[in-house]
C-alpha atoms as a PDB file:
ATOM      1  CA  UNK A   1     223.146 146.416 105.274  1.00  0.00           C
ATOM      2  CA  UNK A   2     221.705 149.396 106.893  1.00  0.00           C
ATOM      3  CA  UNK A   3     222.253 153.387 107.082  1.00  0.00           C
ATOM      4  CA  UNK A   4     224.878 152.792 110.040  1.00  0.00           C
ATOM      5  CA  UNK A   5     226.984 150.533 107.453  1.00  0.00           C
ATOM      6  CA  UNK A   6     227.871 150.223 103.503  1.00  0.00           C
ATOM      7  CA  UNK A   7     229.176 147.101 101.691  1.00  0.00           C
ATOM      8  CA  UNK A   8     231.057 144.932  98.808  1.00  0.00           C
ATOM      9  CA  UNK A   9     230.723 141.832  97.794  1.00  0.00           C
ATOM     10  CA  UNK A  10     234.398 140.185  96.666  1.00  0.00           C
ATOM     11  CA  UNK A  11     233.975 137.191  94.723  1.00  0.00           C
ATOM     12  CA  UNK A  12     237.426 135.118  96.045  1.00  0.00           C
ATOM     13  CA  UNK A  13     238.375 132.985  99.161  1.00  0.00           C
ATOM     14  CA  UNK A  14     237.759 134.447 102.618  1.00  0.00           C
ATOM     15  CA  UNK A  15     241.401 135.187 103.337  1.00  0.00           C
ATOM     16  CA  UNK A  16     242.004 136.197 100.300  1.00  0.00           C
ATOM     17  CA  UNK A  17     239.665 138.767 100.532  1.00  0.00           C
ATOM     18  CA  UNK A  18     240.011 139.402 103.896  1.00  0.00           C
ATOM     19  CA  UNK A  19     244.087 140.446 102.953  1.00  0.00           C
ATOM     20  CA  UNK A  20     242.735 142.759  99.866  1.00  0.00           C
ATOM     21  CA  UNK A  21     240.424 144.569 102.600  1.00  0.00           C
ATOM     22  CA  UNK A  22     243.640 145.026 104.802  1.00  0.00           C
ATOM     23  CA  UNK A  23     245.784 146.120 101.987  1.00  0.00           C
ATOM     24  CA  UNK A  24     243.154 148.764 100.803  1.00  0.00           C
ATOM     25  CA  UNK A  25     242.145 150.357 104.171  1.00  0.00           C
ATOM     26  CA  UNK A  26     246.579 150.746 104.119  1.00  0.00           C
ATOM     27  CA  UNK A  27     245.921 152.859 100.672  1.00  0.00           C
ATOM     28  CA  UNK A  28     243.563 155.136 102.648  1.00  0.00           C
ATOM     29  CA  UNK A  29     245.933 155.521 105.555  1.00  0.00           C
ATOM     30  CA  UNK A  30     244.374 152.729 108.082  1.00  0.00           C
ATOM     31  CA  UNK A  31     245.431 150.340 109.933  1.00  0.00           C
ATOM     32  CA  UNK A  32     244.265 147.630 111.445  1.00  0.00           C
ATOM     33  CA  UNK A  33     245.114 147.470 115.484  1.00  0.00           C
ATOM     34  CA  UNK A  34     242.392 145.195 116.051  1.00  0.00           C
ATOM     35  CA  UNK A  35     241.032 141.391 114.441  1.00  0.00           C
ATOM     36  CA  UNK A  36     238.680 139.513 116.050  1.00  0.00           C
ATOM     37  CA  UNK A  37     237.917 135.949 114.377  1.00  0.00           C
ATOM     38  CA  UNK A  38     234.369 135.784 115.243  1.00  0.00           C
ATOM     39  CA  UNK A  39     234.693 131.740 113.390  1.00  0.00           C
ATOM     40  CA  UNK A  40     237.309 130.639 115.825  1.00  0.00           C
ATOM     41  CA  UNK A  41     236.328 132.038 119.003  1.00  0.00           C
ATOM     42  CA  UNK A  42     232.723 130.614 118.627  1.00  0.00           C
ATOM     43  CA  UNK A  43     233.614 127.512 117.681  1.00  0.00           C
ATOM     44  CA  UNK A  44     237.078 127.349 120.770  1.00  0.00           C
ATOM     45  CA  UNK A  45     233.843 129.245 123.148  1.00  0.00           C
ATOM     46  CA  UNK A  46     230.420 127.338 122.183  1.00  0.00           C
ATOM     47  CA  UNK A  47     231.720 124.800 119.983  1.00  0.00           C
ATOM     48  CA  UNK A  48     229.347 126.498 117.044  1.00  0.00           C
ATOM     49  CA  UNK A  49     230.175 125.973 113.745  1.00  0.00           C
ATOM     50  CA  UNK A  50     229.841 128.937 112.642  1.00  0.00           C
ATOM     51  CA  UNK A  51     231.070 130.374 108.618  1.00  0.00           C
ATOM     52  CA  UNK A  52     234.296 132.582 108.210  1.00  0.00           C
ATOM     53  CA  UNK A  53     233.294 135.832 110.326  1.00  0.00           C
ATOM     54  CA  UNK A  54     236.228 138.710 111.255  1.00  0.00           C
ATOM     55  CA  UNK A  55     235.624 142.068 112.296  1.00  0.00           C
ATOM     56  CA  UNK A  56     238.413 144.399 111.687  1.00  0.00           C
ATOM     57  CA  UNK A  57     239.214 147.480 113.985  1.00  0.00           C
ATOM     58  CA  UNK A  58     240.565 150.066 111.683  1.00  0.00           C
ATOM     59  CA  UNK A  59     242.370 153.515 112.462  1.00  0.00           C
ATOM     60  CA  UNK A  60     243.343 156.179 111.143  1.00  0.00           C
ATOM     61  CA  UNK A  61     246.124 157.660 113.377  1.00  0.00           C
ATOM     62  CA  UNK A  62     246.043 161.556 112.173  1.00  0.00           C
ATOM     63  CA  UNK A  63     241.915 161.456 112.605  1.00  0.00           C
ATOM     64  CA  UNK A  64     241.940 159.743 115.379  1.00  0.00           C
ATOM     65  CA  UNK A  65     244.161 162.126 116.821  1.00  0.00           C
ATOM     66  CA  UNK A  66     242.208 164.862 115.713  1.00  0.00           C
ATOM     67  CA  UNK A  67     238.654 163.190 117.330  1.00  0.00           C
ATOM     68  CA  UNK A  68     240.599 162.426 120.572  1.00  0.00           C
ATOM     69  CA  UNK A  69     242.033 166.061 120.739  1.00  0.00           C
ATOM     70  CA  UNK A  70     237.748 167.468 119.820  1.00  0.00           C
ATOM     71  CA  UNK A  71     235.971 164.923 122.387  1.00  0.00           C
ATOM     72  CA  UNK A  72     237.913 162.834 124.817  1.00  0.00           C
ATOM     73  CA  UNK A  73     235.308 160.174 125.452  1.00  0.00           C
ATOM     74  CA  UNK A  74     235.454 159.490 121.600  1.00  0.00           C
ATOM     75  CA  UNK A  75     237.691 156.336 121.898  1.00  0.00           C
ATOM     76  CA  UNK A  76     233.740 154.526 123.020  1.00  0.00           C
ATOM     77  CA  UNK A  77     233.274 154.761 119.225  1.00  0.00           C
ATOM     78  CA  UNK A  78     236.581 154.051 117.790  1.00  0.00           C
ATOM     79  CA  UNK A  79     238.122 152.359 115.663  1.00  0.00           C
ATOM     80  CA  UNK A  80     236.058 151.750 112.634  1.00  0.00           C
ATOM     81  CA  UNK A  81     234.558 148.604 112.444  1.00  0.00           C
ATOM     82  CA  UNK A  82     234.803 146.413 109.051  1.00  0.00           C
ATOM     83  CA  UNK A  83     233.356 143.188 108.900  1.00  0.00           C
ATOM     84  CA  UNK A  84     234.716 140.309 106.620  1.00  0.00           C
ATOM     85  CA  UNK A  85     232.063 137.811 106.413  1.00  0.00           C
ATOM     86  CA  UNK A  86     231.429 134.465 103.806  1.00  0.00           C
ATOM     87  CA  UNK A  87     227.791 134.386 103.493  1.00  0.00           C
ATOM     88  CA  UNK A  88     225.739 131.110 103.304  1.00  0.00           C
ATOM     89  CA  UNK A  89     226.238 131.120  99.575  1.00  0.00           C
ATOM     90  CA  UNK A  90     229.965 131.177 100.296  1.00  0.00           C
ATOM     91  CA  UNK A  91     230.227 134.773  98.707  1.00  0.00           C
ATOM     92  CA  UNK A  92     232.169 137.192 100.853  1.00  0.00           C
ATOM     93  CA  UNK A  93     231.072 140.072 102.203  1.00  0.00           C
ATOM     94  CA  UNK A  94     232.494 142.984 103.445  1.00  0.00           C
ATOM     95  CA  UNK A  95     231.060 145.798 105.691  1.00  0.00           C
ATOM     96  CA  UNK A  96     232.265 149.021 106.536  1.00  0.00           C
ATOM     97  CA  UNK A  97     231.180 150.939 109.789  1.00  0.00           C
ATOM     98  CA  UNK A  98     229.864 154.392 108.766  1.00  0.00           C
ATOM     99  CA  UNK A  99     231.865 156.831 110.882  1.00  0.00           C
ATOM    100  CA  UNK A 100     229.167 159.448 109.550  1.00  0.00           C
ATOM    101  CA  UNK A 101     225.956 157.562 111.229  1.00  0.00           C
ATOM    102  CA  UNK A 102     228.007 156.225 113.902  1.00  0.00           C
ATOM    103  CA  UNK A 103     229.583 159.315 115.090  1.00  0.00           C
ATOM    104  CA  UNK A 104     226.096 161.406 114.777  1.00  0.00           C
ATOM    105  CA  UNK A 105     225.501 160.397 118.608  1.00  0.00           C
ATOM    106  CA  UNK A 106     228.247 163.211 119.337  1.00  0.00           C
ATOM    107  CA  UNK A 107     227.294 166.628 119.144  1.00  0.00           C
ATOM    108  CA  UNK A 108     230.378 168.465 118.296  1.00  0.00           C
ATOM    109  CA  UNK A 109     230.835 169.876 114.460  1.00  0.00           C
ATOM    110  CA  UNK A 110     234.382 169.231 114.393  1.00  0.00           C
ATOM    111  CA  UNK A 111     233.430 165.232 115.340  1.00  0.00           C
ATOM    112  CA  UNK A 112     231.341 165.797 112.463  1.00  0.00           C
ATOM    113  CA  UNK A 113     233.734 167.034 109.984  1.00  0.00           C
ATOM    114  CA  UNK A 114     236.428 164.435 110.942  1.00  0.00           C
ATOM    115  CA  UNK A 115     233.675 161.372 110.419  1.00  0.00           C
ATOM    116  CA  UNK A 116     233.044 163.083 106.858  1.00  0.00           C
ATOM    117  CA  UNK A 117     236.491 162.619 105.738  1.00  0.00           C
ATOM    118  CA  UNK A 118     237.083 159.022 107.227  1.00  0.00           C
ATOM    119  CA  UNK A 119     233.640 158.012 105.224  1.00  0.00           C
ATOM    120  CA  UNK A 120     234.992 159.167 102.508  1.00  0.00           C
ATOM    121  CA  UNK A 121     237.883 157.755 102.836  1.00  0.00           C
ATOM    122  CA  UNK A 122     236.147 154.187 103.855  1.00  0.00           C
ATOM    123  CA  UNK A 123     233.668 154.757 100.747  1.00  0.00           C
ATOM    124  CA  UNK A 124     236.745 154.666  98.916  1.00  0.00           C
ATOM    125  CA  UNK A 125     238.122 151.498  99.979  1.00  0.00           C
ATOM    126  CA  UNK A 126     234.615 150.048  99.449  1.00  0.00           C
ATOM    127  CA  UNK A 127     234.484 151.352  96.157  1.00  0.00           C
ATOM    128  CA  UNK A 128     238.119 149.911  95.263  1.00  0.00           C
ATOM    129  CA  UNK A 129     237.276 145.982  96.623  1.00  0.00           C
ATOM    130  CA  UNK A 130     234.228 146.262  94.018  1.00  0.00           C
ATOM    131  CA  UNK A 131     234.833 143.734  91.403  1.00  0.00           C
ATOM    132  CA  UNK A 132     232.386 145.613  89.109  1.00  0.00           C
ATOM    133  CA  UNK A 133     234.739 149.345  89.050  1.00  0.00           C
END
């Protein structure tokens, strides 16, 4: 990806992975309040075929909390995005927002400190889906 995102690959089914994704991010204290199927509402919207594509909107309550509490308009950047996307090779992909890039728009150190901990945090739950740890 880019320096605004990190990723895995996970070598099994689409939902499969997808529910491993959900499970970590749980291990790391997230949850996920949001899941848009990008698949299904392109093909119900535009009648595109289109290959298995969710996004995940994770949160942490106790840091969001915290980032709320420090800058009030920070709920334009929340939750953390992660992507779960099959690739063309059928491979499965999965992308994780970085809270550290993302969040560098604010200018408040606390902002700063919080989106240190949920990277590391979401670095961990990369680092778990590898197949290759």
């Amino acid at each position: 990806m880019n320096q605004m995102a990190f990723e895995v690959t996970i070598p099994q089914p689409f939902e499969t992975a997808q529910e491993r994704v959900i499970e970590a991010l749980k291990q790391e204290g997230f949850g996920v309040l949001t899941r848009i199927d990008v698949h299904d509402t392109l093909k119900a919207k535009l009648g595109v075929d289109f290959r298995e594509y969710a996004i995940l909107g994770a949160c942490n309550p106790p840091f969001a909390n915290q980032a709320i509490a420090a800058e009030r308009d920070i709920g334009l950047l929340l939750p953390c995005n992660v992507v779960v996307r099959e690739d063309e090779s059928g491979a499965v992909n999965v992308g994780f927002m970085d809270p550290k890039a993302v969040l560098e728009v604010v200018d408040n150190p606390v902002i700063e400190e919080i989106a240190v901990q949920v990277r590391e945090r979401l670095v961990r739950v990369c680092e778990s889906l590898n197949p290759d740890s």
